[in-house]
Protein backbone atom coordinates (compact mmCIF):
# COMPACT_ATOMS: atom_id res chain seq x y z
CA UNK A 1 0.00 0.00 0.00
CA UNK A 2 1.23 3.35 -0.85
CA UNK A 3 0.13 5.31 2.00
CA UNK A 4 1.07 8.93 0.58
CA UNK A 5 -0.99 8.77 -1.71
CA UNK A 6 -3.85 8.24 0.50
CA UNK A 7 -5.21 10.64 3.04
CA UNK A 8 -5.53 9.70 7.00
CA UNK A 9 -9.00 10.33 6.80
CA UNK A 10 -10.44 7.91 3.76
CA UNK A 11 -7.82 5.38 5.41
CA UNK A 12 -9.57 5.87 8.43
CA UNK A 13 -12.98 4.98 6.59
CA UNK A 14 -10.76 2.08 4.17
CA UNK A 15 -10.06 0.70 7.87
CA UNK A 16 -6.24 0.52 6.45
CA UNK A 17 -3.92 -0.61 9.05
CA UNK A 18 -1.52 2.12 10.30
CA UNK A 19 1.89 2.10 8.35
CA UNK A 20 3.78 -0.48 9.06
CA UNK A 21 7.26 1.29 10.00
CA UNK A 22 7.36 0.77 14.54
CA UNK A 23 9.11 -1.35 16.22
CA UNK A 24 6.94 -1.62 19.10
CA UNK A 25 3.97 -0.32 20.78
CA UNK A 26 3.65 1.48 24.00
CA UNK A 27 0.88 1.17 26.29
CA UNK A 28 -0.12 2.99 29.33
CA UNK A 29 -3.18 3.90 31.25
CA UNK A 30 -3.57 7.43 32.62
CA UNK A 31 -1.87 8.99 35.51
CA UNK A 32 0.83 6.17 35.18
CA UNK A 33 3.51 8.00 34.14
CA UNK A 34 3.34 8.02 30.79
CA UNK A 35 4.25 11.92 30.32
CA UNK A 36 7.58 10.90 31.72
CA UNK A 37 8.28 7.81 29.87
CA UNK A 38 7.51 9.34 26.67
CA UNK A 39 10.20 12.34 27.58
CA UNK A 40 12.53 9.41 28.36
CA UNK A 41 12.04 7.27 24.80
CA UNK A 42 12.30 10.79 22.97
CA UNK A 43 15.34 11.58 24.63
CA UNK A 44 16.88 7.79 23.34
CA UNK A 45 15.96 9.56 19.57
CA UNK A 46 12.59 7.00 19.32
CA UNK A 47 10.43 9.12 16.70
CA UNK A 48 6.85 8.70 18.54
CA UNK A 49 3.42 10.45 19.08
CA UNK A 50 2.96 12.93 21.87
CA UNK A 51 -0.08 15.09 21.25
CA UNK A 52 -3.22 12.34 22.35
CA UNK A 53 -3.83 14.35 25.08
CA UNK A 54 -4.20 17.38 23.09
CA UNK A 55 -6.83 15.02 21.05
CA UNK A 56 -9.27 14.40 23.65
CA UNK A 57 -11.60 11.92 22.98
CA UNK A 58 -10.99 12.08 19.33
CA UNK A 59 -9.53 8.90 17.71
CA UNK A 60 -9.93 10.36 14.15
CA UNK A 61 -7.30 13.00 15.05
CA UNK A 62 -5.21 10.16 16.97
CA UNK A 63 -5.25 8.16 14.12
CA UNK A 64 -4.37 10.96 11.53
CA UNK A 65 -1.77 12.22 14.02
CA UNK A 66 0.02 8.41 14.04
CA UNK A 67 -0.53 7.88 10.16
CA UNK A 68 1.64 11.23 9.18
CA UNK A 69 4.23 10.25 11.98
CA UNK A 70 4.78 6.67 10.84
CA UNK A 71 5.50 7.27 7.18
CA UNK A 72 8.88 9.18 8.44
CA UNK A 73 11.84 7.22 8.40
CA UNK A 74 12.84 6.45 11.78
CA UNK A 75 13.48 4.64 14.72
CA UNK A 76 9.54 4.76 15.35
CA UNK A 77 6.99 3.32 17.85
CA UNK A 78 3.26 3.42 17.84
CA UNK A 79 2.22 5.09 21.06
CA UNK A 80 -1.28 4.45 22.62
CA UNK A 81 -2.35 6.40 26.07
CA UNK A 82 -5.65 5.03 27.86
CA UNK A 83 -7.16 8.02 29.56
CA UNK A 84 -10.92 6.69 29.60
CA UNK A 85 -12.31 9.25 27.46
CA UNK A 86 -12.46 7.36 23.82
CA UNK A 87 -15.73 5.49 23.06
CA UNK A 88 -15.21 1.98 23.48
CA UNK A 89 -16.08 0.68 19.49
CA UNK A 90 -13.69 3.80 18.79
CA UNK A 91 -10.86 2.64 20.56
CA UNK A 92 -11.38 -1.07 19.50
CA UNK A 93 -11.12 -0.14 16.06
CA UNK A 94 -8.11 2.02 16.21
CA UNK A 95 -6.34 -0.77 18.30
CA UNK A 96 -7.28 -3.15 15.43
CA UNK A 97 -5.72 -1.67 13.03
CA UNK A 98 -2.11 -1.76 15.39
CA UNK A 99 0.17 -4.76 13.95
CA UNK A 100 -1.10 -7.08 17.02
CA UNK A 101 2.06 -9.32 16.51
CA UNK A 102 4.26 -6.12 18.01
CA UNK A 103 5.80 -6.20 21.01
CA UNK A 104 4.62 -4.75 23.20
CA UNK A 105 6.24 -1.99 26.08
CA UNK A 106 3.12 -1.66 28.66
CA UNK A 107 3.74 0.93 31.55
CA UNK A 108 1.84 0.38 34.56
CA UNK A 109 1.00 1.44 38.40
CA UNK A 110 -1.00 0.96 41.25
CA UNK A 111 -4.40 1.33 40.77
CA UNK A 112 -4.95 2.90 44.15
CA UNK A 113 -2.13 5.19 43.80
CA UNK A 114 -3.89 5.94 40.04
CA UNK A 115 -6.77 7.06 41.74
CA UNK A 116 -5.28 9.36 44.00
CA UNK A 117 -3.53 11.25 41.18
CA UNK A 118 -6.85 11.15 39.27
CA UNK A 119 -8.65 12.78 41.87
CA UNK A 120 -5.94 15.08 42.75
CA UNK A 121 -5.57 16.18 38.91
CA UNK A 122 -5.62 19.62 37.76
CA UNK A 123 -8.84 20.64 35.47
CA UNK A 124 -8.62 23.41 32.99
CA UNK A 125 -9.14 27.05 34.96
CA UNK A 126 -10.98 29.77 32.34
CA UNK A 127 -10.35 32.64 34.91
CA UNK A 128 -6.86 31.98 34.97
CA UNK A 129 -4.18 35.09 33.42
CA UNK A 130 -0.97 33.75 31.91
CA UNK A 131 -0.37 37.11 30.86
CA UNK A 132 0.06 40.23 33.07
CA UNK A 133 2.03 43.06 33.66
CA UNK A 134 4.26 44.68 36.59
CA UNK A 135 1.04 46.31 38.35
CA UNK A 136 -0.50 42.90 38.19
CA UNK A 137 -1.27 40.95 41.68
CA UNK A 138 1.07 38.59 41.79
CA UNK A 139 -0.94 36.36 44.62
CA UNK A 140 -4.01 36.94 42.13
CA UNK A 141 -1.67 35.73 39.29
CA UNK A 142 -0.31 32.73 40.96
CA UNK A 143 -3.61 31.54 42.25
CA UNK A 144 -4.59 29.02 38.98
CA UNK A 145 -4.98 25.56 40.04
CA UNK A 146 -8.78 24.46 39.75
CA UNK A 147 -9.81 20.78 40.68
CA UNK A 148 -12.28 18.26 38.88
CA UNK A 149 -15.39 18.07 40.89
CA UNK A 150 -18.51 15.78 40.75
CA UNK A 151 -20.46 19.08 39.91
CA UNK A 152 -17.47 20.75 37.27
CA UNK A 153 -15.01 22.51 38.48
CA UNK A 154 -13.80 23.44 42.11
CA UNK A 155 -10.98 25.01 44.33
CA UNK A 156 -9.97 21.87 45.84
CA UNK A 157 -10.26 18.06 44.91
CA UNK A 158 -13.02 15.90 45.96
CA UNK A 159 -12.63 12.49 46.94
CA UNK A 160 -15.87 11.57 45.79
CA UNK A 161 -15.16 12.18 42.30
CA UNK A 162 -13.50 8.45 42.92
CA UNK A 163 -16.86 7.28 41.82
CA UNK A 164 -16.35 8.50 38.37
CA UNK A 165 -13.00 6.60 37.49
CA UNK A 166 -13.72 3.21 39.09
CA UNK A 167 -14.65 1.57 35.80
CA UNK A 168 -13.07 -0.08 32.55
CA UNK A 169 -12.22 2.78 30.82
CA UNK A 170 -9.92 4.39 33.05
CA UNK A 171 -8.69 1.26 35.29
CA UNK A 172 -7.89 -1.40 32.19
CA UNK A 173 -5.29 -3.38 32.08
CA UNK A 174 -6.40 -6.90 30.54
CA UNK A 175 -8.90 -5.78 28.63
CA UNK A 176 -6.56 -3.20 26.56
CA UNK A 177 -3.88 -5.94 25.42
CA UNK A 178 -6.95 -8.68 24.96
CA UNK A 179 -6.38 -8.48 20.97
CA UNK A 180 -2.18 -8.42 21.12
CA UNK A 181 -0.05 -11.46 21.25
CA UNK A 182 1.52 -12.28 24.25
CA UNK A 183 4.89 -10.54 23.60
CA UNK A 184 4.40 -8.54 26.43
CA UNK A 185 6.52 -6.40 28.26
CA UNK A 186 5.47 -5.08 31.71
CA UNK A 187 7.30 -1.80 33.41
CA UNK A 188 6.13 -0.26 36.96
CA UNK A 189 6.12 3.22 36.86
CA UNK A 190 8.64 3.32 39.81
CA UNK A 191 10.90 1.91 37.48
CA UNK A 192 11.19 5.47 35.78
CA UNK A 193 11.21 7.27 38.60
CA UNK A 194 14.50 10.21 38.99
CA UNK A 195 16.32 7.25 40.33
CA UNK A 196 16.09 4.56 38.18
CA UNK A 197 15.09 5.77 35.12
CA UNK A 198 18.38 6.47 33.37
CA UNK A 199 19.67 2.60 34.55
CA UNK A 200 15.65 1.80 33.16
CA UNK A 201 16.07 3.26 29.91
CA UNK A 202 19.72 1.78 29.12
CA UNK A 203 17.84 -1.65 29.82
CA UNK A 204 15.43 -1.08 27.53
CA UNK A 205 17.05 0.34 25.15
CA UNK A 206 19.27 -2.84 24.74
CA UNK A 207 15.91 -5.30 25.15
CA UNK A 208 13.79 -3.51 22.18
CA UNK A 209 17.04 -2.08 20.09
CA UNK A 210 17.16 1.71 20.44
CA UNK A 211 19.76 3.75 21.38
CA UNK A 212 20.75 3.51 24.68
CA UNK A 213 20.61 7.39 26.58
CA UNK A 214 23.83 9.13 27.22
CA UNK A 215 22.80 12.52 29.20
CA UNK A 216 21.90 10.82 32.87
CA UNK A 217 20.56 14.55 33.66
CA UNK A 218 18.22 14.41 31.00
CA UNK A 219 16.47 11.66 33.25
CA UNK A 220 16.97 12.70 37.00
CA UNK A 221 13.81 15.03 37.17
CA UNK A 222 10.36 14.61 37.58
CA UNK A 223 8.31 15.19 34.40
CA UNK A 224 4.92 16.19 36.53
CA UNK A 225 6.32 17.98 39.12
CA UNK A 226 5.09 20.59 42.14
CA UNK A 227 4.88 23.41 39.23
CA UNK A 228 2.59 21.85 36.92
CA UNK A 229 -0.64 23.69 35.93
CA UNK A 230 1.58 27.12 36.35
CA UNK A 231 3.12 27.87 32.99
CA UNK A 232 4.26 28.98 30.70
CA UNK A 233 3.18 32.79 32.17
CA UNK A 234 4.20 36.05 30.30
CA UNK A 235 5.10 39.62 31.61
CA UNK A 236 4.21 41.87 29.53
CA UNK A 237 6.32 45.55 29.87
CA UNK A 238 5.69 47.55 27.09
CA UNK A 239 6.37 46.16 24.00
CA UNK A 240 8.85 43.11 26.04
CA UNK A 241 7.61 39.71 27.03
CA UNK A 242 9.27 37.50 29.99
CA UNK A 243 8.61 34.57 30.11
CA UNK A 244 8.33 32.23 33.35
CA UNK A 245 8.56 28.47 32.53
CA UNK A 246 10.54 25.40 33.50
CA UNK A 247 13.58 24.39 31.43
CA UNK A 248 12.11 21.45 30.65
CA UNK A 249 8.68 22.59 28.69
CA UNK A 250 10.59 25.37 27.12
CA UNK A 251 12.33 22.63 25.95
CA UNK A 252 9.16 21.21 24.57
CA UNK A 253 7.60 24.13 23.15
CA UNK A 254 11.31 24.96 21.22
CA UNK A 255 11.17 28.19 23.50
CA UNK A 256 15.04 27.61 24.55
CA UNK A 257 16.01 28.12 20.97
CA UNK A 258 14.45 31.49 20.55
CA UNK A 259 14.68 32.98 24.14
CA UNK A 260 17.73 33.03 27.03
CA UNK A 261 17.29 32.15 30.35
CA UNK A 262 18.27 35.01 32.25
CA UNK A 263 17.34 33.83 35.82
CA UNK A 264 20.75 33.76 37.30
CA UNK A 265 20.95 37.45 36.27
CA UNK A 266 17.62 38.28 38.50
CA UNK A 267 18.49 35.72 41.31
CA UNK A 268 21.46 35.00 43.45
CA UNK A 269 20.55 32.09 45.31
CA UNK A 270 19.25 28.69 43.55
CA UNK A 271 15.06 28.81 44.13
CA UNK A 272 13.14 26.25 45.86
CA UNK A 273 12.36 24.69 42.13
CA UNK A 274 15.63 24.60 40.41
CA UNK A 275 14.28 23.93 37.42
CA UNK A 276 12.68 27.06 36.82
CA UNK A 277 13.53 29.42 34.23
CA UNK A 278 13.07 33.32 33.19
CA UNK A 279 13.43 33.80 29.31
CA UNK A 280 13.22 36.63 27.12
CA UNK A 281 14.36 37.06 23.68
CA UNK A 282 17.98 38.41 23.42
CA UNK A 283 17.09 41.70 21.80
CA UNK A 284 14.06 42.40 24.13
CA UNK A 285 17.07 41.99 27.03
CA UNK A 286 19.15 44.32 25.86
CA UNK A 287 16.22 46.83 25.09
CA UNK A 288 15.37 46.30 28.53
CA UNK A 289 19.12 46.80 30.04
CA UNK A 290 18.95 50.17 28.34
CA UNK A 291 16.21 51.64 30.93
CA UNK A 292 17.70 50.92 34.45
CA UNK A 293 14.92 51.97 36.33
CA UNK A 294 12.19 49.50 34.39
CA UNK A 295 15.24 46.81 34.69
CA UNK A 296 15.03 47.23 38.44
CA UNK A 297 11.26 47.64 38.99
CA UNK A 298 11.06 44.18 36.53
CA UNK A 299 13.68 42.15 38.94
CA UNK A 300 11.46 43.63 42.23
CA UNK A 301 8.66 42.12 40.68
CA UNK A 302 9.87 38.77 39.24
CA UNK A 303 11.19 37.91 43.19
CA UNK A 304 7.87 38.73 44.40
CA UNK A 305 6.21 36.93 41.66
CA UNK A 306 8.37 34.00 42.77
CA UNK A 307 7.81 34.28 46.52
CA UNK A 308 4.26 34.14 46.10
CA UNK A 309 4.76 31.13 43.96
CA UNK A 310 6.12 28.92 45.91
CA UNK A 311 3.64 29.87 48.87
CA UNK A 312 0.76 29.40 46.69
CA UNK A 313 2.92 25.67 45.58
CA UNK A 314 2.52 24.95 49.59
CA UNK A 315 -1.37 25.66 49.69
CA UNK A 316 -1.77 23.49 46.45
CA UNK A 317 0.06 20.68 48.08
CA UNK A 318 -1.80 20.34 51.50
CA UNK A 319 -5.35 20.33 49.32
CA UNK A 320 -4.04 16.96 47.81
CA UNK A 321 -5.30 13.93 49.08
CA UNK A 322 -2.94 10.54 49.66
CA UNK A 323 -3.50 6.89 48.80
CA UNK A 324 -4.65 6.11 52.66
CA UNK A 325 -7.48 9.02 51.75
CA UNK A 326 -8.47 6.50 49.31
CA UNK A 327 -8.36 3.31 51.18
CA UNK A 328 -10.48 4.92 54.09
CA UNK A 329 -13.34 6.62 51.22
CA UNK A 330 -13.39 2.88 49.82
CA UNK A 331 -13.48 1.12 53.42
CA UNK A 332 -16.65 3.42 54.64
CA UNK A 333 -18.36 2.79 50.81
CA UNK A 334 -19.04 -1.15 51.15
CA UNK A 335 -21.07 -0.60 47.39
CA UNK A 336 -17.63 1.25 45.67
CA UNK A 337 -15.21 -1.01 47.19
CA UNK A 338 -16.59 -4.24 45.98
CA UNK A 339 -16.87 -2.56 42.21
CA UNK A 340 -13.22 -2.33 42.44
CA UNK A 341 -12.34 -5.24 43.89
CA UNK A 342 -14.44 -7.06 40.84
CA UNK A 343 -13.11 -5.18 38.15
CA UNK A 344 -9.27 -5.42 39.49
CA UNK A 345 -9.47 -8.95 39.69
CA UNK A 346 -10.61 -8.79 36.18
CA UNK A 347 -7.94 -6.39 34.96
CA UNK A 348 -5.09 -7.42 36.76
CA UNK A 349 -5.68 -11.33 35.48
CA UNK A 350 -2.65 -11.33 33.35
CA UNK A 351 -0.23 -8.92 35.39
CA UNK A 352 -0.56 -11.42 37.86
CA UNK A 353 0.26 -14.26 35.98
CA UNK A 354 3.07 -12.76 34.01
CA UNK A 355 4.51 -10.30 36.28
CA UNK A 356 3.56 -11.35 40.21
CA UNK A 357 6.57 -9.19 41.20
CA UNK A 358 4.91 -6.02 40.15
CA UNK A 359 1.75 -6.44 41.90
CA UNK A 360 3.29 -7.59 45.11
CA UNK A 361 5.32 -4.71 45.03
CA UNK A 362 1.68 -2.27 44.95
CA UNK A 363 1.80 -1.25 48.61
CA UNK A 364 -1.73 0.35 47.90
CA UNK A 365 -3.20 -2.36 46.21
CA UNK A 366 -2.14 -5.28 48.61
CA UNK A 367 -3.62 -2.72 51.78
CA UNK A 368 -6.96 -2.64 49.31
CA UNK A 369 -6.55 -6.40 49.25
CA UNK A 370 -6.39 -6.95 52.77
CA UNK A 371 -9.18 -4.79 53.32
CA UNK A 372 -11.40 -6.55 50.98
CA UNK A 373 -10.59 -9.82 52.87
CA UNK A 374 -11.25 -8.43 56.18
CA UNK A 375 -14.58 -6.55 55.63
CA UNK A 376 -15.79 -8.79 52.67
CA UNK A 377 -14.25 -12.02 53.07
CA UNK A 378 -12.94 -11.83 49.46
């Protein structure tokens, strides 16, 4: 099949198979880690698709997004994330037309611990400015993160928004390989944690035949840190933009090749979150050297701006809830706990039989376990 030649969107309809140039496939669920691991395969120069989140629920777009990607020649992989939000004969059919025979590189975690970062995630805040100026309130500025709610949107995470996730779509793990072979590779997410990850990747790299890593700094941070949901945010002075950001998604974006980081010029000390960043494009800089006074009044505001950061990073952090938050919702909701229990012994069918390690190593899931035995007798 000549696949240039034919548009993403009649192969789509044709049911065509994606282009068969990956080596693998990677699997993951949501809130497993798979922003991090997909940072980690880029950085071993593995040509793969990063945008499904941007894609939402639609599979058209995923599928167009994959079928321009895999006609490049390159060390490629086929890359599919299950968040829960794809209509089940959608996501069927896109999974049919993977190359089933692939290996496969499926990243997993702990359910429990899944839904505690699920209920703990950051939802999308309209209100919020990414853009203001030097007279701008910089605890009004820094005040962003909004929390999914059973009713929308809210100030802080509710733990009974657990009802919501504690099904199929977001907790699969058996039923998304069903249809593969079993040439399947399991990975726990603590595997690619700051720690491990470089040692992680070099093993991989020599089990599926990519280049191994060479820059262990490149893997010593955490992808989803404290300071995600803040930026990028813009200061706007006059005609000059700052820009506040982490190294890391200015990386991303291809920000570091147009702007400088200037932040060691502002600040003497390291900051709490070394891997923040102040950019501005080289020109803009020097325009902005020229007027001392507005130079001055910009640095005044920037360490305020930061101050208030990291105090509005602390209030953030004590909203979150824990994976004992979770146990104890589940232990007082008989009806909710033995859902899970059901569908995890379901799911987890062929982790268990393949990979026992990995789910004796769930701290979360074994306390769940026990709990289940105790107040159910199962």
């Amino acid at each position: 099949i000549s696949y240039k030649n034919i548009p993403a969107e009649l192969a789509w309809e044709m049911n065509l198979p994606l282009p068969d140039n990956y080596e693998f496939v990677f699997l993951s669920g949501g809130v497993s880690g798979h922003a991090a691991m997909m940072k980690f395969l880029e950085d071993c120069c593995i040509g793969l698709y990063t945008r499904q989140t941007y894609r939402g629920g639609d599979v058209i777009g995923i599928y167009h997004d994959q079928y321009l990607i895999l006609q490049k020649k390159h060390y490629n992989i086929l890359v599919y994330m299950n968040y829960g939000n794809i209509q089940l004969k959608d996501k069927e059919k896109l999974i049919s037309l993977f190359d089933l025979k692939r290996r496969i590189l499926f990243l997993v975690r702990d359910p429990i611990s899944r839904l505690k970062s699920r209920v703990n995630h950051i939802a999308p805040n309209k209100f919020a400015k990414y853009d203001f100026c030097l007279d701008s309130d910089v605890r009004k500025v820094v005040d962003v993160k909004r929390y999914y709610s059973i009713e929308g949107i809210s100030d802080f995470p509710e733990i009974n928004i657990l009802e919501n996730y504690i099904n199929s779509d977001f907790l699969c793990y058996s039923s998304l390989i069903k249809n593969f072979n079993s040439n399947i590779f399991y990975i726990d997410m603590e595997e690619i944690k700051p720690e491990k990850a470089f040692d992680t990747m070099c093993a991989l790299a020599d089990k599926f035949g990519f280049s191994r890593p060479i820059d262990e700094k490149k893997f010593s941070h955490i992808v989803f840190d404290d300071t995600i949901g803040y930026f990028p945010m813009r200061l706007h002075i006059n005609n000059i933009v700052v820009v506040v950001n982490t190294e890391f998604r200015a990386k991303q974006t291809q920000q570091s090749k147009e702007y400088i980081n200037i932040i060691s010029d502002f600040f003497d000390k390291p900051l709490k979150y070394d891997n923040l960043g102040i950019f501005i494009k080289p020109q803009d800089y020097e325009q902005l050297k020229q007027n001392n006074e507005l130079l001055q009044a910009t640095k005044n505001y920037l360490t305020n701006f930061i101050k208030a950061l990291e105090e509005r990073i602390e209030i953030e952090k004590s909203k979150l809830f824990k994976e004992n938050d979770v146990l104890n919702y589940l232990k007082e909701n008989k009806k909710l706990r033995v859902k899970l229990k059901k569908l995890l012994d379901k799911e987890l069918v062929h982790l268990k039989q393949y990979r026992p390690d990995i789910v004796v190593s769930w701290k979360y899931y074994q306390e769940f376990e026990k709990m289940c035995k105790e107040l159910d007798g199962n």
